[in-house]
Protein backbone atom coordinates (compact mmCIF):
# COMPACT_ATOMS: atom_id res chain seq x y z
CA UNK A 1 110.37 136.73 115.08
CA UNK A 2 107.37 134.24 115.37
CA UNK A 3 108.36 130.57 115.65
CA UNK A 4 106.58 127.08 115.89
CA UNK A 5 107.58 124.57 118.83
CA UNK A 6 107.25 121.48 116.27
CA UNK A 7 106.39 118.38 119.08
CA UNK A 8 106.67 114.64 117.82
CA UNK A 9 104.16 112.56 118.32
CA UNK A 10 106.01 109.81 116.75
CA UNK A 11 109.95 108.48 118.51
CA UNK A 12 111.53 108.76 115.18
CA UNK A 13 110.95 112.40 115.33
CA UNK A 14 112.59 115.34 117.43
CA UNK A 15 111.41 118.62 118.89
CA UNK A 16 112.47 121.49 116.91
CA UNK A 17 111.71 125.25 117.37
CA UNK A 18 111.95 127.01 114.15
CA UNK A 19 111.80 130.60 113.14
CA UNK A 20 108.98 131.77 110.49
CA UNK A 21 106.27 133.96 109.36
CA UNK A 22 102.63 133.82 108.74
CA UNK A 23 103.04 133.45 104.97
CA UNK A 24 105.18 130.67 104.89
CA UNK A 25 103.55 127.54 103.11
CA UNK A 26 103.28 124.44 105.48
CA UNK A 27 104.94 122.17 103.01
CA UNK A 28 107.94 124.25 103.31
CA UNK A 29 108.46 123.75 106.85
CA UNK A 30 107.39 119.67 106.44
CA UNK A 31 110.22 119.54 103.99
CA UNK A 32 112.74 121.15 106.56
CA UNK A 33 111.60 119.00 108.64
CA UNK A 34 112.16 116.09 107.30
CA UNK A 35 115.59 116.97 106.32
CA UNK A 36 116.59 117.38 110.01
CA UNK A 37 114.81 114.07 110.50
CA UNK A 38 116.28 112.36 107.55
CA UNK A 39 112.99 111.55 106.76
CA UNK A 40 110.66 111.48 103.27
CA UNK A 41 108.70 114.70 103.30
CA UNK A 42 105.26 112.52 102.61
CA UNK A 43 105.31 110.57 105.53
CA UNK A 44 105.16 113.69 108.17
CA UNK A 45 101.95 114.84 108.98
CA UNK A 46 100.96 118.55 110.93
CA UNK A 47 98.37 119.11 112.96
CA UNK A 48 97.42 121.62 115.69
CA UNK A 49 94.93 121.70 118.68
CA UNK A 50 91.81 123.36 118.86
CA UNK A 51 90.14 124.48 121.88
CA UNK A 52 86.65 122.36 121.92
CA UNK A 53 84.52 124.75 123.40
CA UNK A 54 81.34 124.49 125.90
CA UNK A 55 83.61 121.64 127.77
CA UNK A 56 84.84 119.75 124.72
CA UNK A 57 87.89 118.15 124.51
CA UNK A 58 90.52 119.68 122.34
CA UNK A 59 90.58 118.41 118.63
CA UNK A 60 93.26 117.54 116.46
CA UNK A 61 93.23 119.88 113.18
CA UNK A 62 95.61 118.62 110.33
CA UNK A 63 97.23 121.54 108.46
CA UNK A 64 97.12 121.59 104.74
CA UNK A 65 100.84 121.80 103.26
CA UNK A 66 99.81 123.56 99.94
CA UNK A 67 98.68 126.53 102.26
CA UNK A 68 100.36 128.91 104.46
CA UNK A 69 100.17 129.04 108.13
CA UNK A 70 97.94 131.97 108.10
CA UNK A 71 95.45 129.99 105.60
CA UNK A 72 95.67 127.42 107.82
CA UNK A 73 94.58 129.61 110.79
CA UNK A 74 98.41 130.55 112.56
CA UNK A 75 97.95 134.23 111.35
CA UNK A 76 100.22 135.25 114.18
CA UNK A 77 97.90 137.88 115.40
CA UNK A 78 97.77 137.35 119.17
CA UNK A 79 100.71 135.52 119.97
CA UNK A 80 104.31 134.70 118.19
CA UNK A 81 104.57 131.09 119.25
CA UNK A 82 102.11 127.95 117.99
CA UNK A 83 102.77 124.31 118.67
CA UNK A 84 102.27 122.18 115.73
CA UNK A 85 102.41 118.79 116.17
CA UNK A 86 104.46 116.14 113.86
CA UNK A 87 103.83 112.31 112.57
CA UNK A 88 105.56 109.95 111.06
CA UNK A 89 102.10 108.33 109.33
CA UNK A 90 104.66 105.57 107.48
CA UNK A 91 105.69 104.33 104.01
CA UNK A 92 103.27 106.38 101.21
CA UNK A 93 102.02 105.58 97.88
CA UNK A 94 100.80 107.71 94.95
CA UNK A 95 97.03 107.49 94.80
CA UNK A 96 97.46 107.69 91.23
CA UNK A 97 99.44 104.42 91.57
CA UNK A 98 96.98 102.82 94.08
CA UNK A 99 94.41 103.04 91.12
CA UNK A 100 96.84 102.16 88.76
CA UNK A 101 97.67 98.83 90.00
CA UNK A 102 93.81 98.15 91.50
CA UNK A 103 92.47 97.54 88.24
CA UNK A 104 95.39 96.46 86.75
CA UNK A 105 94.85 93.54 88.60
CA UNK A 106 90.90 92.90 87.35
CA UNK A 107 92.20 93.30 83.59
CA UNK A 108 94.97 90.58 83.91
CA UNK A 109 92.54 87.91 85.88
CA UNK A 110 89.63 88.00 83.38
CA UNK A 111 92.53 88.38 80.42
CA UNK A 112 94.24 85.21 81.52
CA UNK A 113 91.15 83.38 82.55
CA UNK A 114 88.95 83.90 79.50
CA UNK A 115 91.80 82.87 77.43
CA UNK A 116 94.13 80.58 79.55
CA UNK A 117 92.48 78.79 82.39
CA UNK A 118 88.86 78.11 80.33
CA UNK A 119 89.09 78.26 76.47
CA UNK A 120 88.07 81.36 74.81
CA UNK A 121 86.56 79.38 71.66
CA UNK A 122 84.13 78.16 73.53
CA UNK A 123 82.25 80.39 75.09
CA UNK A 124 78.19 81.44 74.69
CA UNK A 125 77.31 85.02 73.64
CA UNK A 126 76.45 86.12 76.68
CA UNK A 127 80.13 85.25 77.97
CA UNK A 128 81.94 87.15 75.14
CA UNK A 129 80.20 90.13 75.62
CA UNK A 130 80.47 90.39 79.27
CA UNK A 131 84.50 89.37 78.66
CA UNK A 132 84.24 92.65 76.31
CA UNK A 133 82.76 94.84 79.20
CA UNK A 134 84.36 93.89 81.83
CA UNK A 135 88.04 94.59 80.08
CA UNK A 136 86.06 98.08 78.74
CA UNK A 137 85.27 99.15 82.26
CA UNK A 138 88.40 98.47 83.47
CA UNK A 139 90.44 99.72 80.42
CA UNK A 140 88.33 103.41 81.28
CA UNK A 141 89.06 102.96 84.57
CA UNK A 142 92.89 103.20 84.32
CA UNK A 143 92.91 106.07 81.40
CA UNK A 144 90.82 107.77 83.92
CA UNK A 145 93.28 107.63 86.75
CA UNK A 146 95.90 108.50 84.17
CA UNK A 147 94.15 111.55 82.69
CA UNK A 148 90.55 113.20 84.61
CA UNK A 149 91.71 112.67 87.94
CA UNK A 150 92.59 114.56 91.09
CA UNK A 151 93.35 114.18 94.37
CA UNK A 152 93.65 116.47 97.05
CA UNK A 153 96.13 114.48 98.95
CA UNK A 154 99.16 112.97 96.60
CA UNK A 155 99.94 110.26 98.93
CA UNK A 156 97.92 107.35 100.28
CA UNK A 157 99.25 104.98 103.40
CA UNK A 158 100.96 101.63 101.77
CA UNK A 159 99.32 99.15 103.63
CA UNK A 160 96.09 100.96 101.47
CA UNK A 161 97.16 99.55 98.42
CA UNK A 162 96.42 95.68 99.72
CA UNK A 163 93.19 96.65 101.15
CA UNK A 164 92.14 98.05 97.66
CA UNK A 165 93.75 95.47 95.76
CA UNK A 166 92.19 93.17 97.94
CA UNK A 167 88.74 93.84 96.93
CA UNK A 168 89.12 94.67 93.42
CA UNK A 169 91.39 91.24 92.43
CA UNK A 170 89.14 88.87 94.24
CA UNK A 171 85.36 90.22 94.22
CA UNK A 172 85.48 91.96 90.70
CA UNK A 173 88.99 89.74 89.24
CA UNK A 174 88.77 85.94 90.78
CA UNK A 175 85.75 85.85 91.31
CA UNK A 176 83.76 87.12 88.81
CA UNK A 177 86.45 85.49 86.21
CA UNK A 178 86.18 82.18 87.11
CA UNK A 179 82.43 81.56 87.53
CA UNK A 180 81.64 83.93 84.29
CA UNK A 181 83.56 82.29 82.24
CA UNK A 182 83.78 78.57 83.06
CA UNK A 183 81.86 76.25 80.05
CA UNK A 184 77.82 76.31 79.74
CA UNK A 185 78.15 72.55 79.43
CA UNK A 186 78.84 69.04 81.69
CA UNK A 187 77.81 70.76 84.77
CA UNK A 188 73.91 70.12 84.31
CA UNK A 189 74.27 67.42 87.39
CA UNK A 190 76.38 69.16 89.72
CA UNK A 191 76.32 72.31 92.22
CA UNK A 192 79.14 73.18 89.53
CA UNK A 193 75.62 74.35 87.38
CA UNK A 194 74.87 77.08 90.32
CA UNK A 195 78.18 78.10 90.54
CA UNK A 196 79.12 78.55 86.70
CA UNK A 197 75.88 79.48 85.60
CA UNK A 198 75.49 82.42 83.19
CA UNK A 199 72.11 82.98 81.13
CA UNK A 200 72.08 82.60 77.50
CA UNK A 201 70.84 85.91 76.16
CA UNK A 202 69.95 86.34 72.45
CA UNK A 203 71.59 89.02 70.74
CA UNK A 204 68.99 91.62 70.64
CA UNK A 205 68.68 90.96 74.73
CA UNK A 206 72.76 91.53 74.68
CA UNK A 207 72.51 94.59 72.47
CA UNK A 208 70.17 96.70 74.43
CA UNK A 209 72.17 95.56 78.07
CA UNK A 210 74.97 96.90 76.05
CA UNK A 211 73.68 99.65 74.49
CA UNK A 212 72.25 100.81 78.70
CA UNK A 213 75.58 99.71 80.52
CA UNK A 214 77.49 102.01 77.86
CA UNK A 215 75.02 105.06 78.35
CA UNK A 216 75.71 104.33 82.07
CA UNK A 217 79.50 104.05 81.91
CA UNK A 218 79.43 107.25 79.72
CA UNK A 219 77.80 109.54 82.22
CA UNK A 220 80.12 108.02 84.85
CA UNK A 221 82.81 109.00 82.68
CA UNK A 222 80.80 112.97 82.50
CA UNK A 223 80.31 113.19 85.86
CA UNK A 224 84.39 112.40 86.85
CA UNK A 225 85.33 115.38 84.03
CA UNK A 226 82.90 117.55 85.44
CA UNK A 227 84.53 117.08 88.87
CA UNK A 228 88.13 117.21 86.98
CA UNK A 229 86.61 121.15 85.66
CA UNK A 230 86.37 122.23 89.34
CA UNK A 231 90.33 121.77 89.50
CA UNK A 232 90.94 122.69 85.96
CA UNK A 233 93.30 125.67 87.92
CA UNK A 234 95.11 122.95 89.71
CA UNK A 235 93.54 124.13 92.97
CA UNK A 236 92.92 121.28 95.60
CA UNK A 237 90.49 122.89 97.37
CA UNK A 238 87.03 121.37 97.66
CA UNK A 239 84.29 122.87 95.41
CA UNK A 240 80.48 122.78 94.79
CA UNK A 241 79.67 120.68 91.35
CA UNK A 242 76.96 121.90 89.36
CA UNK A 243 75.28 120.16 86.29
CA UNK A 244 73.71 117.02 85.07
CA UNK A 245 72.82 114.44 88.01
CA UNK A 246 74.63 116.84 90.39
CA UNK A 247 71.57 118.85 90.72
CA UNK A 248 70.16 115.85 92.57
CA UNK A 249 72.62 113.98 94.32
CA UNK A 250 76.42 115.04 95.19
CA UNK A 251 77.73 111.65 93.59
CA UNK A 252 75.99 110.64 90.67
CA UNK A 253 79.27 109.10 89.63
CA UNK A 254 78.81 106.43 91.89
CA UNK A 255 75.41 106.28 90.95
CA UNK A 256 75.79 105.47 87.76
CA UNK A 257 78.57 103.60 88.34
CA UNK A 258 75.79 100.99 90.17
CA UNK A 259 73.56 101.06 87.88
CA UNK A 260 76.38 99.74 84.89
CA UNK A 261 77.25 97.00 87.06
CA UNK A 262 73.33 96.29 87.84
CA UNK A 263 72.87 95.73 84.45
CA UNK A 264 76.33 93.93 83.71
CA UNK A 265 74.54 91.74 86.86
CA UNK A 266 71.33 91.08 85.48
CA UNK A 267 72.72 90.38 82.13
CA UNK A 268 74.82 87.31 82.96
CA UNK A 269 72.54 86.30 86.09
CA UNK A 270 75.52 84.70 88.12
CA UNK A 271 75.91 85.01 91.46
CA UNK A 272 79.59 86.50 91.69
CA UNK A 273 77.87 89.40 89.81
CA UNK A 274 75.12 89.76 92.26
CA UNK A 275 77.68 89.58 95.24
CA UNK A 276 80.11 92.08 94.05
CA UNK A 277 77.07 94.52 92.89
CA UNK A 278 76.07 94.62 96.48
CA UNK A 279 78.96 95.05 97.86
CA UNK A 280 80.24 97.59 95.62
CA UNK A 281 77.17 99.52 95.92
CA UNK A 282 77.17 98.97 99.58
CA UNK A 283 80.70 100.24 99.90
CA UNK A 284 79.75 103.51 97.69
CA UNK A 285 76.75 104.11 99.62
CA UNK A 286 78.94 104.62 102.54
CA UNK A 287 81.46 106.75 100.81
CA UNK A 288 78.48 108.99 99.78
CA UNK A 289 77.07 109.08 102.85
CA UNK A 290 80.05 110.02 104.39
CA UNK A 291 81.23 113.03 101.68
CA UNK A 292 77.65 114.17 101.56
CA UNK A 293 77.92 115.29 105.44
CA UNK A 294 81.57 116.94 104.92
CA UNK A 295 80.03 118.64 101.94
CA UNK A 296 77.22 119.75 104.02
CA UNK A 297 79.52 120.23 107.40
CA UNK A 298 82.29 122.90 105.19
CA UNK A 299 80.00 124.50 102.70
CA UNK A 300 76.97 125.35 105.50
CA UNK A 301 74.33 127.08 103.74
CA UNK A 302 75.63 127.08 100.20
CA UNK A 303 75.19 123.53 99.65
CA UNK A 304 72.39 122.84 97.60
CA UNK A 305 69.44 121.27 100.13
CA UNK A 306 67.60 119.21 97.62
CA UNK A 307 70.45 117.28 96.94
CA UNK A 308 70.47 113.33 98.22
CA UNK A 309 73.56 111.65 98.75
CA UNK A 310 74.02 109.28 95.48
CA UNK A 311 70.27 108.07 95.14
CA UNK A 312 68.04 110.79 93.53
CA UNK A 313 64.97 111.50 95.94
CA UNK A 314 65.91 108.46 97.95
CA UNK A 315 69.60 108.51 99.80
């Protein structure tokens, strides 16, 4: 009977030789695993070798545990042994919670800000209405992560989830809360007016940045449920979206997604704004960049060649 020589590459584990067959799903095995190990079935990780080729060194494959070995490429054709090695990759969290608690953090800064640390009945225009799109965005955000998302991993390492929160609860939470928010007046003679400084738009100014940073959050919001179609199956495999911006770019999610907080930026004209625009655009520039060449590295040919990354014509 085929077997796998399972090798640790982590001291909590052991070596275990186990009989199985080519159809047997890898998450199956994991969860054996682990029970040998007395260990949680999402913190072990598989992976085998593959020969590099033309004198490269051998590379580390990770095997997908919603697929069988022979999906993963141990068919069992030419041999009745594989090695597969194991990984204890550490404490997990839900990705689903990750998101959760991410912008749960952005909604209770500006909440208790706007209404507890500066007074809420004293605020210009231009102040209420970015209060009102800020908890908006944020307020999608979650119902998104609750309802049009998937992930083709379920798990996400802990130490993640302070990273993440890290970014979202200071750039987009402290710091945007407590400079947009602050009072227009008794500052005129210190730096305090640089730092607090939002512009007083009238409201026919405030209705059409509204009326474009809702027509941008709303094709954000078309663009995630187009990629939530692709998985409507519950498949996790990776897919080729088709439709609207995607004809151009492979994220126009994150391009809109820019382009609301551009205008949320230029609206209020404070420099916490600015900052966190760039590096929020920045950061999903990279991400693009980065899926863009998988995309283009596992679909070959197929992939649409006109497409950019997230800017259309441009990156």
């Amino acid at each position: 009977m085929p077997n796998l020589i399972i090798v640790p590459r982590s001291k909590s584990l052991k070596k275990i030789i186990c009989d199985t067959d080519a159809n047997t799903k890898v998450q199956k095995i994991i969860n054996e695993y682990s029970r040998v190990n007395d260990i949680d079935p999402v913190r072990v990780r598989f992976s085998i070798e593959d020969e590099g080729g033309d004198n490269k060194k051998p590379t580390r494959r990770p095997l997908k545990g919603d697929k069988t070995l022979k999906a993963n490429g141990l068919g069992f054709e030419n041999t009745d042994k594989y090695k597969v090695y194991a990984k204890d990759v550490g404490p997990q969290i839900g990705w689903k919670t990750v998101y959760f608690i991410e912008y749960l953090g952005p909604l209770a800064i500006h909440a208790l800000t706007y209404f507890g640390i500066y007074d809420a009945s004293n605020v210009t225009r231009t102040q209420n209405v970015a209060f009102i799109l800020v908890m908006m965005h944020f307020l999608k955000r979650e119902a998104e992560t609750l309802f049009i998302h998937t992930f083709s991993a379920a798990t996400m390492p802990l130490t993640y989830l302070f990273r993440n929160c890290g970014h979202y609860w200071i750039f987009s939470g402290v710091f945007l809360a407590l400079s947009i928010y602050a009072p227009q007046i008794g500052y005129e003679e210190t730096w305090k007016k640089y730092a607090f400084h939002v512009a007083d738009r009238t409201n026919e100014e405030l209705l059409g940045y509204g009326a474009l940073w809702s027509l941008f959050q709303l094709s954000n919001f078309y663009c995630h449920y187009i990629l939530r179609q692709l998985r409507s199956d519950g498949s996790k495999e990776h897919k080729i979206p088709y439709g609207f911006l995607f004809s151009l770019v492979s994220f126009p999610n994150y391009f809109f997604e820019s382009l609301s907080w551009l205008v949320f930026t230029v609206m209020v004209n404070n420099w916490s704004a600015y900052l966190f625009w760039v590096i929020g655009t920045a950061t999903m520039m990279n991400w693009a960049k980065q899926k863009h060449r998988k995309y283009k590295k596992e679909f070959g040919d197929r992939y649409p060649k006109n497409r950019k990354a997230m800017f259309p014509f441009v990156f």
